[in-house]
PDB file of N, CA and C in Angstrom:
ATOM      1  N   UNK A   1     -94.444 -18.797-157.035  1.00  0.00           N
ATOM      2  CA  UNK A   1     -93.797 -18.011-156.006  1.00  0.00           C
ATOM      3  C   UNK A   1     -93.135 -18.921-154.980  1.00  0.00           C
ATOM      4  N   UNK A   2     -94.332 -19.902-154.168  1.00  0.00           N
ATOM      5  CA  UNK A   2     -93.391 -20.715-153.613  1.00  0.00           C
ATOM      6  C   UNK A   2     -92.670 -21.863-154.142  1.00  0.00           C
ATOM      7  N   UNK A   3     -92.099 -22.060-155.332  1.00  0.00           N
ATOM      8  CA  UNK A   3     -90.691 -22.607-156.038  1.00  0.00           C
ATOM      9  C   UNK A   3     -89.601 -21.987-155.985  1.00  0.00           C
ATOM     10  N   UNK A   4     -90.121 -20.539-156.248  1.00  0.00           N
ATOM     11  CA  UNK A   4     -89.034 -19.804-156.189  1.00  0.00           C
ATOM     12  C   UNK A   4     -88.249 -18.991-155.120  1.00  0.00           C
ATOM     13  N   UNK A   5     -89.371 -19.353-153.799  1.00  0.00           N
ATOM     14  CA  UNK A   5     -88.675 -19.223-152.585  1.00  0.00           C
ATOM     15  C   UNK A   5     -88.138 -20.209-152.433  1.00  0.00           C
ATOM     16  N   UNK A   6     -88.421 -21.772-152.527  1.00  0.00           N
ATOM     17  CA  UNK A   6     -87.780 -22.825-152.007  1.00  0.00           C
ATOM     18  C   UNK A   6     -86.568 -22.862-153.266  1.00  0.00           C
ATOM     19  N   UNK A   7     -86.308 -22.872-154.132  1.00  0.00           N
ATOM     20  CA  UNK A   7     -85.077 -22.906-154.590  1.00  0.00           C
ATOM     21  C   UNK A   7     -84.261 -21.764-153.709  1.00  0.00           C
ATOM     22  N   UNK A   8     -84.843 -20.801-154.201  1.00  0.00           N
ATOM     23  CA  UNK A   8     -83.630 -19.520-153.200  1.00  0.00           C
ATOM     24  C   UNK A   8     -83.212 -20.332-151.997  1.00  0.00           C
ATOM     25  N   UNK A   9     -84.345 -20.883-150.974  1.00  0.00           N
ATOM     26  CA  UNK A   9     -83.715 -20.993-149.925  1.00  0.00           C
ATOM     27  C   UNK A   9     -82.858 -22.413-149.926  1.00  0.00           C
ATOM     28  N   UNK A  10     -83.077 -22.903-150.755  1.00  0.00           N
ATOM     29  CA  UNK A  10     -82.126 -24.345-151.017  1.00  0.00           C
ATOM     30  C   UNK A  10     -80.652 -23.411-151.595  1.00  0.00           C
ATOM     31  N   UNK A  11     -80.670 -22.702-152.175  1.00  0.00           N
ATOM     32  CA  UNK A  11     -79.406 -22.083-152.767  1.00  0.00           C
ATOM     33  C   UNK A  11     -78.574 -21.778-151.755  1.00  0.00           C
ATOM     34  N   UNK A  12     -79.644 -20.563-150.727  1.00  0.00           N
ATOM     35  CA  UNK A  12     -78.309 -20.102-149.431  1.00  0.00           C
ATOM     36  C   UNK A  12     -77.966 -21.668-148.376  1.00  0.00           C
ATOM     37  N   UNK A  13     -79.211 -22.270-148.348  1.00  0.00           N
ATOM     38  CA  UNK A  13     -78.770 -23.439-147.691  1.00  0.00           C
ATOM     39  C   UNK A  13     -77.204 -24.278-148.048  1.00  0.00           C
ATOM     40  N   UNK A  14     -77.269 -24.646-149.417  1.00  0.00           N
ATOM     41  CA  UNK A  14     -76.438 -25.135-149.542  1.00  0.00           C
ATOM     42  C   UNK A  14     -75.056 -24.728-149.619  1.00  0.00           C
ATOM     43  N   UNK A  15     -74.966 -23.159-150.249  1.00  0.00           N
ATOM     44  CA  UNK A  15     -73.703 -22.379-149.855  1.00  0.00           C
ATOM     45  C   UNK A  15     -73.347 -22.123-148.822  1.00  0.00           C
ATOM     46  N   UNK A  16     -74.155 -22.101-147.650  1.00  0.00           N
ATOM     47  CA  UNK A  16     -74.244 -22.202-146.117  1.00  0.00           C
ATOM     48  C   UNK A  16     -73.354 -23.527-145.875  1.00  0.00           C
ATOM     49  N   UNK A  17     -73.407 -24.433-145.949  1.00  0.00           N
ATOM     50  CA  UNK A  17     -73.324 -25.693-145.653  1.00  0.00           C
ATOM     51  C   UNK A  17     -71.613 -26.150-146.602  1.00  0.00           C
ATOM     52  N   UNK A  18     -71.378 -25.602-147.690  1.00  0.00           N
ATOM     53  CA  UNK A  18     -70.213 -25.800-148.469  1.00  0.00           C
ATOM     54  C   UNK A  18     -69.482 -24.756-147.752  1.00  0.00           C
ATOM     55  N   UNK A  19     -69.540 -23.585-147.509  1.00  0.00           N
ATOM     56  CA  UNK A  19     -68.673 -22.369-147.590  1.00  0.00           C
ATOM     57  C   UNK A  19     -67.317 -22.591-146.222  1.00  0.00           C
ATOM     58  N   UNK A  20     -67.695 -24.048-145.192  1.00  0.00           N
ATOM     59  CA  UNK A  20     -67.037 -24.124-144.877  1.00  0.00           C
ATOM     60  C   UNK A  20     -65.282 -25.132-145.291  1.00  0.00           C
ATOM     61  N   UNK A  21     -65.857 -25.812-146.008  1.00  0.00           N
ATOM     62  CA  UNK A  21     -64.951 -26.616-147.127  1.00  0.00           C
ATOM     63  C   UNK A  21     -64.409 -25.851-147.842  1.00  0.00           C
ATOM     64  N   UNK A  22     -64.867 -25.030-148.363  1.00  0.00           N
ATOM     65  CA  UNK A  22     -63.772 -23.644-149.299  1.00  0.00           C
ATOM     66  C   UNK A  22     -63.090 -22.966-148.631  1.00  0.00           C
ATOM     67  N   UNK A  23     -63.688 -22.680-146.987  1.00  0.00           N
ATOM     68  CA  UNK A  23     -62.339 -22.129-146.044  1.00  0.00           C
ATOM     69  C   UNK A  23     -61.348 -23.142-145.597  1.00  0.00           C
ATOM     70  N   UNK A  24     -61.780 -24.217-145.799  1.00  0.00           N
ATOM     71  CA  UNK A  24     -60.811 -25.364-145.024  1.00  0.00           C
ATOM     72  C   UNK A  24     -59.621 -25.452-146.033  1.00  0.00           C
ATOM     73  N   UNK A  25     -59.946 -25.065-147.094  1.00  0.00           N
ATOM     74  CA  UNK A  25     -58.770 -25.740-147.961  1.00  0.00           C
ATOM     75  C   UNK A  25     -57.355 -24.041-147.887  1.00  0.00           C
ATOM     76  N   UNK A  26     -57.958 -23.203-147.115  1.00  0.00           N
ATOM     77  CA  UNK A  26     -56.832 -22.243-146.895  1.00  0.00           C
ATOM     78  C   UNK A  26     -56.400 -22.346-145.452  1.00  0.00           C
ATOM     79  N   UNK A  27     -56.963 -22.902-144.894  1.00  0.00           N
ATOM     80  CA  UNK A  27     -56.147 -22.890-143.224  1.00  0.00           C
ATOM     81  C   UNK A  27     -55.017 -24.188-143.061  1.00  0.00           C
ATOM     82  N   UNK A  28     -54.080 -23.461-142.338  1.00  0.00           N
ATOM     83  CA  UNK A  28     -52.762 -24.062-142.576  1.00  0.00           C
ATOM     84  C   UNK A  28     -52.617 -25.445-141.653  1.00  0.00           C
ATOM     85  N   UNK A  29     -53.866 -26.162-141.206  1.00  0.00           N
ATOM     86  CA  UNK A  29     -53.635 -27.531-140.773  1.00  0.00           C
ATOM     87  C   UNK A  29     -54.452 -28.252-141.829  1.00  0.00           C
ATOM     88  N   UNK A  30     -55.542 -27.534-142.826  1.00  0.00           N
ATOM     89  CA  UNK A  30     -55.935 -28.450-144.062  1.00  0.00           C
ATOM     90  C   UNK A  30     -54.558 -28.809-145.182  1.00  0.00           C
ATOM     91  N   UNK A  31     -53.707 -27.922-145.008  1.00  0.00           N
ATOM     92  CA  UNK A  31     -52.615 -27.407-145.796  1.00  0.00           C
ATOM     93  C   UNK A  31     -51.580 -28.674-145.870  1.00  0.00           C
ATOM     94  N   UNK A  32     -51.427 -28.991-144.329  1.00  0.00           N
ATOM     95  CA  UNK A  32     -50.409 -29.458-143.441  1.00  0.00           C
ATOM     96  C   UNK A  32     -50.493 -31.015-143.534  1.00  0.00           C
ATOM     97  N   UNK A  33     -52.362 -31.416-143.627  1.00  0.00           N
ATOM     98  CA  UNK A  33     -53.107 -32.507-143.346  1.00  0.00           C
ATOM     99  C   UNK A  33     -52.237 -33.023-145.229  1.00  0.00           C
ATOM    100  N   UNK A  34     -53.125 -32.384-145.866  1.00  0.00           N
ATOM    101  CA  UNK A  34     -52.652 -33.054-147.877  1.00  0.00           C
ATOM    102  C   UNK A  34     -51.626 -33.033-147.587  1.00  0.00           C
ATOM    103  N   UNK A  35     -50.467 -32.197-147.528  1.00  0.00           N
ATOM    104  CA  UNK A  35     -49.032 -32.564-147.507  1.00  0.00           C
ATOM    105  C   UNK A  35     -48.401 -33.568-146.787  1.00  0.00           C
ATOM    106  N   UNK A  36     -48.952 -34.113-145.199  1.00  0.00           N
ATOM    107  CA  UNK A  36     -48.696 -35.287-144.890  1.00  0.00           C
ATOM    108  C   UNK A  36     -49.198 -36.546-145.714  1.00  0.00           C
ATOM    109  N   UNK A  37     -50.617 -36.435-146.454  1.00  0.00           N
ATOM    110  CA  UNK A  37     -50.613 -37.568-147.039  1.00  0.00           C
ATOM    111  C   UNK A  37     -50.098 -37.572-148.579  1.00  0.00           C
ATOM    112  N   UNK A  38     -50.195 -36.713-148.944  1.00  0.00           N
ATOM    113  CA  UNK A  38     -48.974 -36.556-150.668  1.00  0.00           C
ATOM    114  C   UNK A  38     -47.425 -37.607-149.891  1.00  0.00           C
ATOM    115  N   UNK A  39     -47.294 -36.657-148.967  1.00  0.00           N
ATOM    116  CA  UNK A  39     -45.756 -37.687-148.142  1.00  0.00           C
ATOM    117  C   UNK A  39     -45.842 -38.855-148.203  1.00  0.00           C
ATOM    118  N   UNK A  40     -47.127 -39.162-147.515  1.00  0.00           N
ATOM    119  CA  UNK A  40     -47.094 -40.757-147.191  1.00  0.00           C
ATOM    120  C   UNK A  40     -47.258 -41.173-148.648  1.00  0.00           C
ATOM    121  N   UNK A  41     -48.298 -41.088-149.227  1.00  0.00           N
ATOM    122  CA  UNK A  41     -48.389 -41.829-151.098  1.00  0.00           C
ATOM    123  C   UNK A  41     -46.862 -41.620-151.537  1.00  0.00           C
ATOM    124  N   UNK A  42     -46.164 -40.888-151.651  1.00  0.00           N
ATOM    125  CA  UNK A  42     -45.132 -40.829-152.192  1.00  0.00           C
ATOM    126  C   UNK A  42     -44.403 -42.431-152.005  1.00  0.00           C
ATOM    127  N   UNK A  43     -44.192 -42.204-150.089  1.00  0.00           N
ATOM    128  CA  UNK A  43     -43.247 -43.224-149.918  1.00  0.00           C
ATOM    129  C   UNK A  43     -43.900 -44.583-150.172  1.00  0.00           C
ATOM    130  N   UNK A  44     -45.198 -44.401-150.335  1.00  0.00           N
ATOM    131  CA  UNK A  44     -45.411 -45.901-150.400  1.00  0.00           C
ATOM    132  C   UNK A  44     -45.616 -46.346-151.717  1.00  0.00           C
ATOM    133  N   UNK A  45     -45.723 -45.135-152.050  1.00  0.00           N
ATOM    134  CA  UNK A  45     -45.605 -45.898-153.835  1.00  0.00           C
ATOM    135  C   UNK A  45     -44.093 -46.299-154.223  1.00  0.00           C
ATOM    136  N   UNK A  46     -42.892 -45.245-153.525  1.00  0.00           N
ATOM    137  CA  UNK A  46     -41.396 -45.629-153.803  1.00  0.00           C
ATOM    138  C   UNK A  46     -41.355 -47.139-153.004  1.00  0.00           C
ATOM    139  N   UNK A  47     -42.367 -47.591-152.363  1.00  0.00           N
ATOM    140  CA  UNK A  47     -42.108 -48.848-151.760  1.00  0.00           C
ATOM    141  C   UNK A  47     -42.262 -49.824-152.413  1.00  0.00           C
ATOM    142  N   UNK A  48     -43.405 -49.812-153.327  1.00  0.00           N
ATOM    143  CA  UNK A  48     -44.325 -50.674-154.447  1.00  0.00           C
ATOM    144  C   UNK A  48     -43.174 -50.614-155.707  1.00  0.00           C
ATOM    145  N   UNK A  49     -42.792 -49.054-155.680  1.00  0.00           N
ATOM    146  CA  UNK A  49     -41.813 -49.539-156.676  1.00  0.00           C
ATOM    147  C   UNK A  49     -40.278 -50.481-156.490  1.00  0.00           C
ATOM    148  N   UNK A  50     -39.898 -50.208-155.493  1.00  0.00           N
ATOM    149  CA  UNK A  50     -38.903 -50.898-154.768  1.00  0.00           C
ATOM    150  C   UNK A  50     -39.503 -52.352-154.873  1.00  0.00           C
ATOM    151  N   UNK A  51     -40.218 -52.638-154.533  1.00  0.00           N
ATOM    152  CA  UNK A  51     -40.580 -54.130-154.596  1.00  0.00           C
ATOM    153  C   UNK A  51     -41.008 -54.676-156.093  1.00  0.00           C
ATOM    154  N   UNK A  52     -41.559 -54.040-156.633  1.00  0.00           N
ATOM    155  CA  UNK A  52     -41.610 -54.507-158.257  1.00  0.00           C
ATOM    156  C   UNK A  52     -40.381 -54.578-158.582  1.00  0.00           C
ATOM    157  N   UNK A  53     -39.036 -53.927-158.183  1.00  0.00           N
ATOM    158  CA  UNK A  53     -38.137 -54.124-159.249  1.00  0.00           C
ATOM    159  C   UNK A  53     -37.284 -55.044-158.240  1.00  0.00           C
ATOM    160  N   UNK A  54     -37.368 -55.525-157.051  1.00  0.00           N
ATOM    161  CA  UNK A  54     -36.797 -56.637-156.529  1.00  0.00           C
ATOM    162  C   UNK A  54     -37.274 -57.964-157.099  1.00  0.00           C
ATOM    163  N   UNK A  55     -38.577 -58.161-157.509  1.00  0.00           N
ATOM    164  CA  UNK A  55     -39.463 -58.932-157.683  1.00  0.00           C
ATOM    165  C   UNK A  55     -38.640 -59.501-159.148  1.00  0.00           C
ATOM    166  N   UNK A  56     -38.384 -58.460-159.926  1.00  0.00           N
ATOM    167  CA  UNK A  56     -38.030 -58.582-161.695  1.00  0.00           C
ATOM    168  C   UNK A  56     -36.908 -58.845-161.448  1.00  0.00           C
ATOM    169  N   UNK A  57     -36.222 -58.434-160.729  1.00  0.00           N
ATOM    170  CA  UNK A  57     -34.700 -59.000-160.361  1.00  0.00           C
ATOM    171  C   UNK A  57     -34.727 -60.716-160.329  1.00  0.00           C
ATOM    172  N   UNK A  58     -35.372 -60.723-159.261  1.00  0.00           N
ATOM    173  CA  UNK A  58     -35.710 -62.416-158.606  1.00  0.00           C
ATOM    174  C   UNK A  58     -36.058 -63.134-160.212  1.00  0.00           C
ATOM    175  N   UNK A  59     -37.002 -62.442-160.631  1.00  0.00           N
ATOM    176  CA  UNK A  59     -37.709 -63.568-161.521  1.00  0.00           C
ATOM    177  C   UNK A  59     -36.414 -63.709-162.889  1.00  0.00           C
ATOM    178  N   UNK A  60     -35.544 -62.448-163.043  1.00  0.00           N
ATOM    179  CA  UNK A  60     -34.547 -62.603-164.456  1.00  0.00           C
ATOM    180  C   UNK A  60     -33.525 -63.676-163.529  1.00  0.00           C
ATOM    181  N   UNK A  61     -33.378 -63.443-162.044  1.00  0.00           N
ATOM    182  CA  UNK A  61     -32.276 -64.574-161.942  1.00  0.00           C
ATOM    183  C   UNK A  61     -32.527 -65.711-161.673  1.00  0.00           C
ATOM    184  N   UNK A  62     -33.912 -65.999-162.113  1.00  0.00           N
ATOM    185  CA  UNK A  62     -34.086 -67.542-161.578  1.00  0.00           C
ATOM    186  C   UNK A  62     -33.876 -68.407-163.328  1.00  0.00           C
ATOM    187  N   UNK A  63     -33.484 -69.430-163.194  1.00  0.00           N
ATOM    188  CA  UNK A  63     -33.414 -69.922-163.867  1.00  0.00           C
ATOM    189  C   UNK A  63     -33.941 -71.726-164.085  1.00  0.00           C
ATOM    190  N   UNK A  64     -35.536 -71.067-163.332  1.00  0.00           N
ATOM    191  CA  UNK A  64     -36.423 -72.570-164.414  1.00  0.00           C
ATOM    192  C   UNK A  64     -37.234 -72.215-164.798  1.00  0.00           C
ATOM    193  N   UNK A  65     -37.711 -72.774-165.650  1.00  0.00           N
ATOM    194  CA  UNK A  65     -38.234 -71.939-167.104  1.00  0.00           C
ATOM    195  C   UNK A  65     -39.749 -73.148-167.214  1.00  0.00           C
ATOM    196  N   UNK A  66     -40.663 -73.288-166.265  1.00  0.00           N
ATOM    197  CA  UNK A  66     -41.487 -74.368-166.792  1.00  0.00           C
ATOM    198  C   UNK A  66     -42.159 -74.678-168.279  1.00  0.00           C
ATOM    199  N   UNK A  67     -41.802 -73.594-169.309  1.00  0.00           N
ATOM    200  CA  UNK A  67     -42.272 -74.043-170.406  1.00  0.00           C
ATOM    201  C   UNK A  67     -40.341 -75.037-170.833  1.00  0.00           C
ATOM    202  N   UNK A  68     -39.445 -74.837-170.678  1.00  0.00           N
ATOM    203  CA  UNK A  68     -38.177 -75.775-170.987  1.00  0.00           C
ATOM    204  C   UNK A  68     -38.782 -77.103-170.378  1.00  0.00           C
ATOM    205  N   UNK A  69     -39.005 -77.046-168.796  1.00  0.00           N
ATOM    206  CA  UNK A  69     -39.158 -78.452-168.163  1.00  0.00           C
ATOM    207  C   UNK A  69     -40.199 -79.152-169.440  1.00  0.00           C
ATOM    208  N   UNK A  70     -41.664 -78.358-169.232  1.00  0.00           N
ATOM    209  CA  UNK A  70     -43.320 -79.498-170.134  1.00  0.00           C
ATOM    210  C   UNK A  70     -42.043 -79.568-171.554  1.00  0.00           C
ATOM    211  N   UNK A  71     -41.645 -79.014-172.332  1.00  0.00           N
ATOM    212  CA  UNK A  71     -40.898 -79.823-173.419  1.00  0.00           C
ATOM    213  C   UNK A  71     -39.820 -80.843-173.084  1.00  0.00           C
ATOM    214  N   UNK A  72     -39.450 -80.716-172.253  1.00  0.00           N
ATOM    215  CA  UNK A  72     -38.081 -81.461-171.539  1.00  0.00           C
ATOM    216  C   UNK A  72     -39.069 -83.391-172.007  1.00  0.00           C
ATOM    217  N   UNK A  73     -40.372 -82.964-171.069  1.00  0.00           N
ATOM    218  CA  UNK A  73     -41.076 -84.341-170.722  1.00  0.00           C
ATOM    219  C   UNK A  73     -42.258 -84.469-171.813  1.00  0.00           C
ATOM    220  N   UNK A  74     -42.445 -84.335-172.785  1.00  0.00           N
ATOM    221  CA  UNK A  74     -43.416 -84.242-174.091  1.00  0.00           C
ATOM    222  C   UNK A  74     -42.723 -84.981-175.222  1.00  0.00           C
TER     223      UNK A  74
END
């Protein structure tokens, strides 16, 4: 009997304790909050990508090749 009160009351406890996280995700500053950071990941990943492909740029226009040089001197 008392297991099965203490589970029950662990049950409402804990739906007690969640039920406000399931309202948060409908009020329009939880809403507001993910969409500013989806924004921000966006731009900073278009940043990471911007810089990876400056990076591949740099590296196709360089032209020394240290495996040419170690044969150059071998």
């Amino acid at each position: 009997m008392f297991k099965s009160i203490g589970f029950a009351s662990a049950l409402v406890l804990s739906s007690l304790l969640v039920a406000p996280f399931a309202m948060a995700e409908e009020s329009p500053a939880f809403v507001a909050r993910n969409e500013a950071i989806h924004t921000n990941f966006e731009q900073h990943e278009e940043a990471l990508a911007a810089k990876a492909k400056a990076y591949d740029n740099t590296q196709q226009a360089s032209t020394y090749n240290p495996q040419m040089e170690n044969a150059k001197h071998t």
